[in-house]
Structures are given as structure tokens and as C-alpha cells.
Protein backbone atom coordinates (compact mmCIF):
# COMPACT_ATOMS: atom_id res chain seq x y z
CA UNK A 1 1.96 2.11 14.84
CA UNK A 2 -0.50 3.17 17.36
CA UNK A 3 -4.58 4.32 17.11
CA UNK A 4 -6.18 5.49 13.63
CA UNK A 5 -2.94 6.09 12.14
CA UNK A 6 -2.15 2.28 12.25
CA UNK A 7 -4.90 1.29 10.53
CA UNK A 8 -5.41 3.82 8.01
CA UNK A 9 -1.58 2.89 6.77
CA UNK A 10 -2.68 -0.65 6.54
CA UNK A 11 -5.66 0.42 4.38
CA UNK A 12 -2.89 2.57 2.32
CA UNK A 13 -0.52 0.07 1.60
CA UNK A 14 -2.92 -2.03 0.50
CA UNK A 15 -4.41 -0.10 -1.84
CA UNK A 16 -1.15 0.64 -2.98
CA UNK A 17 -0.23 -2.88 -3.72
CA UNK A 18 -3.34 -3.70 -5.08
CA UNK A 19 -2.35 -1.05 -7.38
CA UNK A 20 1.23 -3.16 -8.66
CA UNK A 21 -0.67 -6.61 -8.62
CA UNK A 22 2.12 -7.88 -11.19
CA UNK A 23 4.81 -7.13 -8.73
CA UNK A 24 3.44 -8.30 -5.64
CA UNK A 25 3.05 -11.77 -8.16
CA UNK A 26 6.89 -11.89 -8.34
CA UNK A 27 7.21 -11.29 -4.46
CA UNK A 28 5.10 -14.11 -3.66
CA UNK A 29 6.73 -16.12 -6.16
CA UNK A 30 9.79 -15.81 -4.36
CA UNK A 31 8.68 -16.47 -1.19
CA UNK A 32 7.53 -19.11 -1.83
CA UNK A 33 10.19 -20.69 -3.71
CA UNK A 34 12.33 -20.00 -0.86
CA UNK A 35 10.11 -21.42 1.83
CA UNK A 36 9.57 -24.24 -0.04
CA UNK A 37 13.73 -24.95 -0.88
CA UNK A 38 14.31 -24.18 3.15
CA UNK A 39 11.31 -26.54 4.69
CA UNK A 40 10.08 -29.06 1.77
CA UNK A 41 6.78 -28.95 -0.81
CA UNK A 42 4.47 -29.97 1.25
CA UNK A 43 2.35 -26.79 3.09
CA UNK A 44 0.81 -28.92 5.50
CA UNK A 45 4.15 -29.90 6.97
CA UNK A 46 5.76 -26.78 5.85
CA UNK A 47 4.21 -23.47 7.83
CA UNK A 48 6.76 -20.65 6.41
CA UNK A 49 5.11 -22.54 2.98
CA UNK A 50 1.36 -22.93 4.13
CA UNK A 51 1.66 -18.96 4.88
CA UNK A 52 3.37 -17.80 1.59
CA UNK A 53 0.90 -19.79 -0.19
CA UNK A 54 -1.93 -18.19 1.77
CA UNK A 55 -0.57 -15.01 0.85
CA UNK A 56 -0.73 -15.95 -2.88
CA UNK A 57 -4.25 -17.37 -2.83
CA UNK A 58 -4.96 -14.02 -0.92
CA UNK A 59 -3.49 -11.93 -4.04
CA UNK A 60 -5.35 -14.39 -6.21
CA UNK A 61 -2.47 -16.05 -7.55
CA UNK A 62 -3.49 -18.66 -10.36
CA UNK A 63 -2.77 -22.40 -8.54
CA UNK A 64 -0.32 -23.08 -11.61
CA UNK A 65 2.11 -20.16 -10.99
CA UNK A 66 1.96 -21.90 -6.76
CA UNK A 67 2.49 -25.22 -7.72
CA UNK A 68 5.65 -23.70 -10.47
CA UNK A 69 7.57 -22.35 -7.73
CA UNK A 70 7.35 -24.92 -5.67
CA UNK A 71 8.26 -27.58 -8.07
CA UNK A 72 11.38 -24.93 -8.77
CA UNK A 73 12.73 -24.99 -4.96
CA UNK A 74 12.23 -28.54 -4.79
CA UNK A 75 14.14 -29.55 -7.92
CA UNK A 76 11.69 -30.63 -10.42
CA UNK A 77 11.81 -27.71 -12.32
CA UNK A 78 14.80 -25.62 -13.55
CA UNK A 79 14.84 -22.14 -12.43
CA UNK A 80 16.73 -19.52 -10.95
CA UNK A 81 17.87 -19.64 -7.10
CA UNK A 82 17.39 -17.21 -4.52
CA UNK A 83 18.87 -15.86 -0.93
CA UNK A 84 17.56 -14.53 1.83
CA UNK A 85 19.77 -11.14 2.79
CA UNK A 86 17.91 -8.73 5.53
CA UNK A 87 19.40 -4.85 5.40
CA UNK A 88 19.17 -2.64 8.34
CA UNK A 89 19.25 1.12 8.79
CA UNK A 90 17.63 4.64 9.42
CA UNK A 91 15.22 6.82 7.60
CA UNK A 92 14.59 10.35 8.80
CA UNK A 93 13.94 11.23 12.33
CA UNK A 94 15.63 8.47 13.56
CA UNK A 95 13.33 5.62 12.39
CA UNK A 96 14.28 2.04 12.67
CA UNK A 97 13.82 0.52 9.14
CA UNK A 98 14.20 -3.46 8.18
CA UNK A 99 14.22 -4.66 4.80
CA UNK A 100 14.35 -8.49 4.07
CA UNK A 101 14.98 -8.87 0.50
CA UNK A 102 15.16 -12.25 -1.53
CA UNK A 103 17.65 -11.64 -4.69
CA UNK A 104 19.81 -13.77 -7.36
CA UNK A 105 22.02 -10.72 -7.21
CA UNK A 106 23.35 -9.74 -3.82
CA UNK A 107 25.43 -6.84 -5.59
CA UNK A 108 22.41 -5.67 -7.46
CA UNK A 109 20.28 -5.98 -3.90
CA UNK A 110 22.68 -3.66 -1.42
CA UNK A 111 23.32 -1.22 -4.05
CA UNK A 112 19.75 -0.75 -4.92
CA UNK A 113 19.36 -0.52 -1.09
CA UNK A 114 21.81 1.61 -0.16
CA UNK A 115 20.83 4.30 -2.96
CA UNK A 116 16.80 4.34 -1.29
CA UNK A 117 18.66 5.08 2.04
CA UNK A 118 20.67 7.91 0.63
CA UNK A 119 18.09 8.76 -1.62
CA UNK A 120 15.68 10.09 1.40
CA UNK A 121 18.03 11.13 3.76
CA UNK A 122 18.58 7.76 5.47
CA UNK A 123 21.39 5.62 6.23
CA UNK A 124 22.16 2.13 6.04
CA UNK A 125 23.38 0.74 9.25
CA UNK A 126 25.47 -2.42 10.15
CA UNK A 127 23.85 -6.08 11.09
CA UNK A 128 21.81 -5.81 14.38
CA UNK A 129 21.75 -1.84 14.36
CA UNK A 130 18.00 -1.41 14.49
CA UNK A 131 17.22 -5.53 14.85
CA UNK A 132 16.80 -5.42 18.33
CA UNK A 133 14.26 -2.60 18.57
CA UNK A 134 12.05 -5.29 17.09
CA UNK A 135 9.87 -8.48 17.95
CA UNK A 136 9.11 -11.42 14.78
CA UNK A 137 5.40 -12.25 16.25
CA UNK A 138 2.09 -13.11 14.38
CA UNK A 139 -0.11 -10.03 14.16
CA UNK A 140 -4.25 -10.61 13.29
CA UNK A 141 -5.44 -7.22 12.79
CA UNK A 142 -9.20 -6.33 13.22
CA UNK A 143 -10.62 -3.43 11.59
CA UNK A 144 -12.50 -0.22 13.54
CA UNK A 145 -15.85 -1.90 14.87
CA UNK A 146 -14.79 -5.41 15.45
CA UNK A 147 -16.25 -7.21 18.63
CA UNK A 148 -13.33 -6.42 21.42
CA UNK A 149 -15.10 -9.11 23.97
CA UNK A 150 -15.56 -11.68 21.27
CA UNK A 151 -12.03 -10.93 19.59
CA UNK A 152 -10.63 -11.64 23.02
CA UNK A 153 -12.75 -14.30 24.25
CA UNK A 154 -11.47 -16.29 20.67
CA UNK A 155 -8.33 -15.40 20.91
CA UNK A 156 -7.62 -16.90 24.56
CA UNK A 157 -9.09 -20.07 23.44
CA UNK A 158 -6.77 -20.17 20.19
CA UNK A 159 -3.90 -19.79 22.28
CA UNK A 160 -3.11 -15.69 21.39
CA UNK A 161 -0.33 -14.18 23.57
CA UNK A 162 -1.53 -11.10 23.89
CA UNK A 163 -4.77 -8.68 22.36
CA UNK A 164 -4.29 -5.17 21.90
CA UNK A 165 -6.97 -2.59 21.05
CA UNK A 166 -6.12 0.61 19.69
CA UNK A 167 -7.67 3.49 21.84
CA UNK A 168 -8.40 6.30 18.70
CA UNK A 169 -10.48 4.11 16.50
CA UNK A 170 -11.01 0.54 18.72
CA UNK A 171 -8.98 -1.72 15.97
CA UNK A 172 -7.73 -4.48 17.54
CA UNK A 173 -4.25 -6.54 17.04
CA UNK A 174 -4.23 -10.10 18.05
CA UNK A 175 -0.75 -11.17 18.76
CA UNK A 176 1.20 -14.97 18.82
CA UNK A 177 4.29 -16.61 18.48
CA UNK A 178 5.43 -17.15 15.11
CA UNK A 179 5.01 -20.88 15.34
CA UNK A 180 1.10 -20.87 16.46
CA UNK A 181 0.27 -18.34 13.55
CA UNK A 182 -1.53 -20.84 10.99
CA UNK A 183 -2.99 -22.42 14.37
CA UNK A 184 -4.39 -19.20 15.39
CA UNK A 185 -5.64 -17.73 12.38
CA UNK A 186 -7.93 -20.94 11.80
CA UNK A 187 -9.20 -20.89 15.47
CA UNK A 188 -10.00 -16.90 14.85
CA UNK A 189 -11.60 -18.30 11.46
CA UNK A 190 -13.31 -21.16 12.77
CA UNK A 191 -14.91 -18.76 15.85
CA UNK A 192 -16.27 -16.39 13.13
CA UNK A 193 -13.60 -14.20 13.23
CA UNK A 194 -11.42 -14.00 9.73
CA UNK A 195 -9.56 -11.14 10.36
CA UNK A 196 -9.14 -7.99 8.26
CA UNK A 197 -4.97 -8.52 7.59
CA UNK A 198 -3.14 -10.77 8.95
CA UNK A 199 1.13 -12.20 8.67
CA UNK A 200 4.16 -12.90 10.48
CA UNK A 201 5.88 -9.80 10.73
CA UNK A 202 8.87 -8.08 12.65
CA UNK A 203 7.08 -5.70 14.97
CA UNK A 204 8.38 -2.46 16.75
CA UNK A 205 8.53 -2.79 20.46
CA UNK A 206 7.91 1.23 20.67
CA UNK A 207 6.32 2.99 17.94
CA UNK A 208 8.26 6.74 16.90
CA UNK A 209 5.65 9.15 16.32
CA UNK A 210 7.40 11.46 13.03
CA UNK A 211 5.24 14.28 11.50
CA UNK A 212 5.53 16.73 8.84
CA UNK A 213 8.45 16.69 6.51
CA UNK A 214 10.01 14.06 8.06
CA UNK A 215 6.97 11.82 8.39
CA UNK A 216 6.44 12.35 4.70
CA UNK A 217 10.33 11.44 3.93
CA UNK A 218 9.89 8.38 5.87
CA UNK A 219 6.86 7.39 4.07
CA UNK A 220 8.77 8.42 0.56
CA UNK A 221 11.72 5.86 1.60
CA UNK A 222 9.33 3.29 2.62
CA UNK A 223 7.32 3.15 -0.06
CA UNK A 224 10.81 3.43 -2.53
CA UNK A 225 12.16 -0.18 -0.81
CA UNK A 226 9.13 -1.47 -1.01
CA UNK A 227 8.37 -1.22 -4.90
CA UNK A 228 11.98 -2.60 -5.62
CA UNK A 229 11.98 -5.88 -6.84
CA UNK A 230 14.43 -7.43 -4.80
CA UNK A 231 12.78 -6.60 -1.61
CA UNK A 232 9.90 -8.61 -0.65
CA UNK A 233 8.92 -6.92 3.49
CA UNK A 234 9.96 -3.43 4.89
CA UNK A 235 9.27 -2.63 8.67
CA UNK A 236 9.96 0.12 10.60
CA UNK A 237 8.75 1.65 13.81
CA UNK A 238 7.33 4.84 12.06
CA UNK A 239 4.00 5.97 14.10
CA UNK A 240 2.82 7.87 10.98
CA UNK A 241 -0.05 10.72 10.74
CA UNK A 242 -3.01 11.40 8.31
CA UNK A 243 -0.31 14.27 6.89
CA UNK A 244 2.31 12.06 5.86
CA UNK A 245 0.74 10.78 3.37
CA UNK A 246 0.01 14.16 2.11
């Protein structure tokens, strides 16, 4: 998403989760269950782990529901097992949506899915319909009035692949390869520069700029996959207004 518009949906979707704290518990739960069953325990050896578990202590998870999960994946607690199923398809206006979901249930999962899709006037497309449209990088995002020459000065030292600085309201995204996120975001951190959000997401290689009605179905459909509890990330290449929020 591209200028003011980016940022102010960041701002809105976090407000909005802040909103379902209990839920966003179970998501993180998850993930971290299942990044700790697919790499191991141990976070310091273990970076899909070391980021989930960020995430939690982010959220303000207590340390005893982390260590649970973890102790669940890795077999020295009983508890229920999970799989990693991604969903592709289009919402209104011909946006690209991507929903990675973590379920016990895959039945359950696609027909909860499918029904958000339909739901809004979307569809739900085949594997690799809307994948290639986007890029899995680490994104540090910077807030209106951050430093541009000492966000980019950091960031080439810590090894960024690319800066980008929003032209409408001068946020700035710092961009990297999956695999140098954790090593990244601790340069930023140690250089004085925590940023304002920051993941390893699937990011549009063009933004589609939807308005109106549409933006505001796009936004409805989002914001439906999101709060189910099988789904743990959404992403889409919606450039959104101010209006469809409205």
C-alpha cells in the first residue's frame, strides 16, 4: 500500500487487534507451536521461533503460555496438532488476497474460507492464482517523521536490501530477505532505531488502488478472514483510501 493510506491501515489494524487481544493470544499460540514442531525449541537456533515469540512478547503474552506451546510442538506436553494450509483468491475489484491459516480441521478451515470469499463478493482461486503477484520479504516500517538519512544510513550497515519512503506522509519501509530479518531488526535497534511495526510478510509487488464501494468490500472481506480463528495472516495488494474504512 502506497503514501498515507499505508500507514494509516497499519495504525487501523492495530487498533483493531488490540481490540480482540484474546484472539490474537490463540494466533500466536499457534504459531508458535508450529514454528517450534517445524525448526526445534530453541529461538536462538530457531528464527521462524525467535520471531513468533517476539510477536507474543510484543502482544504481552505471559512467558508461561510461550514456554506451553513450545513444550506442546516439541513433545513434552500433550496437545492438539496443527497444519499449515495457505488459500488464495480475489476480493472485489480484482484484489489479490492470501490467507495462511494454521487449523486441526482442514474441512472446517476451506469452508469457513470459502464462505468470507462468497460472502463479499470474492472468489477463491486455485494454488498459485494470486501467489506470484507477491514477494515473502522482511518489512521494518517507520512511522511519519522518522529520520530518512539516519533510517538509511542504519539500514545499509545492517545489511537492508532496499529502503523505501512513502512520498504523502515520509513513512519509511525498510526491506530484507526473510533470513536477515532478526539480524536486521537488532542492528535497526541497536542504531537507535526500533521501528514502529515490523514482520515477515508476503508483500505485493504492485499495489491496486480500490475506492468507494469496492474499497470498503475489500476492507469488509479482509477484516472477516482475519477475525476467523483458523486464519492467523491475510495479505493482499489492496492500496486502500481514508473512505474505505468509512
Amino acid at each position: 500500500m502506497a503514501g498515507h493510506s499505508k500507514w494509516a491501515n497499519i495504525q487501523h489494524r492495530k487498533g483493531k487487534q488490540d481490540a480482540v487481544r484474546g484472539k490474537i493470544f490463540t494466533k500466536l499460540n499457534r504459531e508458535i507451536f508450529v514454528a517450534a514442531r517445524e525448526g526445534g525449541g530453541d529461538a536462538n537456533t530457531n528464527a521462524r521461533l525467535r520471531i513468533a515469540v517476539d510477536k507474543a512478547w510484543a502482544a504481552n503474552m505471559p512467558k508461561d503460555t510461550i514456554d506451553r506451546a513450545i513444550k506442546k510442538a516439541t513433545g513434552e506436553l500433550e496437545g492438539v496438532s496443527y497444519e499449515s494450509i495457505r488459500y488464495e483468491g480475489y476480493a472485489p475489484g480484482g484484489i489479490a488476497v492470501i490467507v495462511d491459516c494454521l487449523t486441526d480441521n482442514r474441512t472446517r478451515t476451506v469452508a469457513d474460507v470459502r464462505h468470507a470469499f462468497n460472502k463479499f463478493g470474492g472468489n477463491l482461486g486455485t494454488d498459485g492464482s494470486v501467489g506470484f503477484l507477491f514477494k515473502k520479504q522482511g518489512v521494518l516500517s517507520y512511522a511519519p517523521g522518522a529520520n530518512e538519512d539516519q533510517v538509511t544510513e542504519a539500514a545499509i550497515e545492517a545489511g537492508a536490501d532496499d529502503i523505501v519512503v512513502y512520498p504523502e506522509d515520509q513513512s519509511i519501509d525498510v526491506l530484507c530477505a526473510p533470513e536477515a530479518f532478526a539480524t536486521v531488526m537488532a542492528a535497526m535497534a541497536e542504531a537507535g532505531l526500533k521501528p514502529d511495526q515490523a514482520e515477515v510478510t508476503m508483500r505485493a509487488e504492485n499495489d491496486v488502488a480500490v475506492a468507494g464501494e469496492t474499497a470498503q468490500q475489500v476492507v469488509k472481506l479482509l477484516e472477516w478472514l482475519e477475525d476467523l480463528d483458523d486464519v492467523q495472516n491475510v495479505y493482499s495488494n489492496a492500496e486502500l483510501g481514508a473512505d474505505a474504512y468509512a
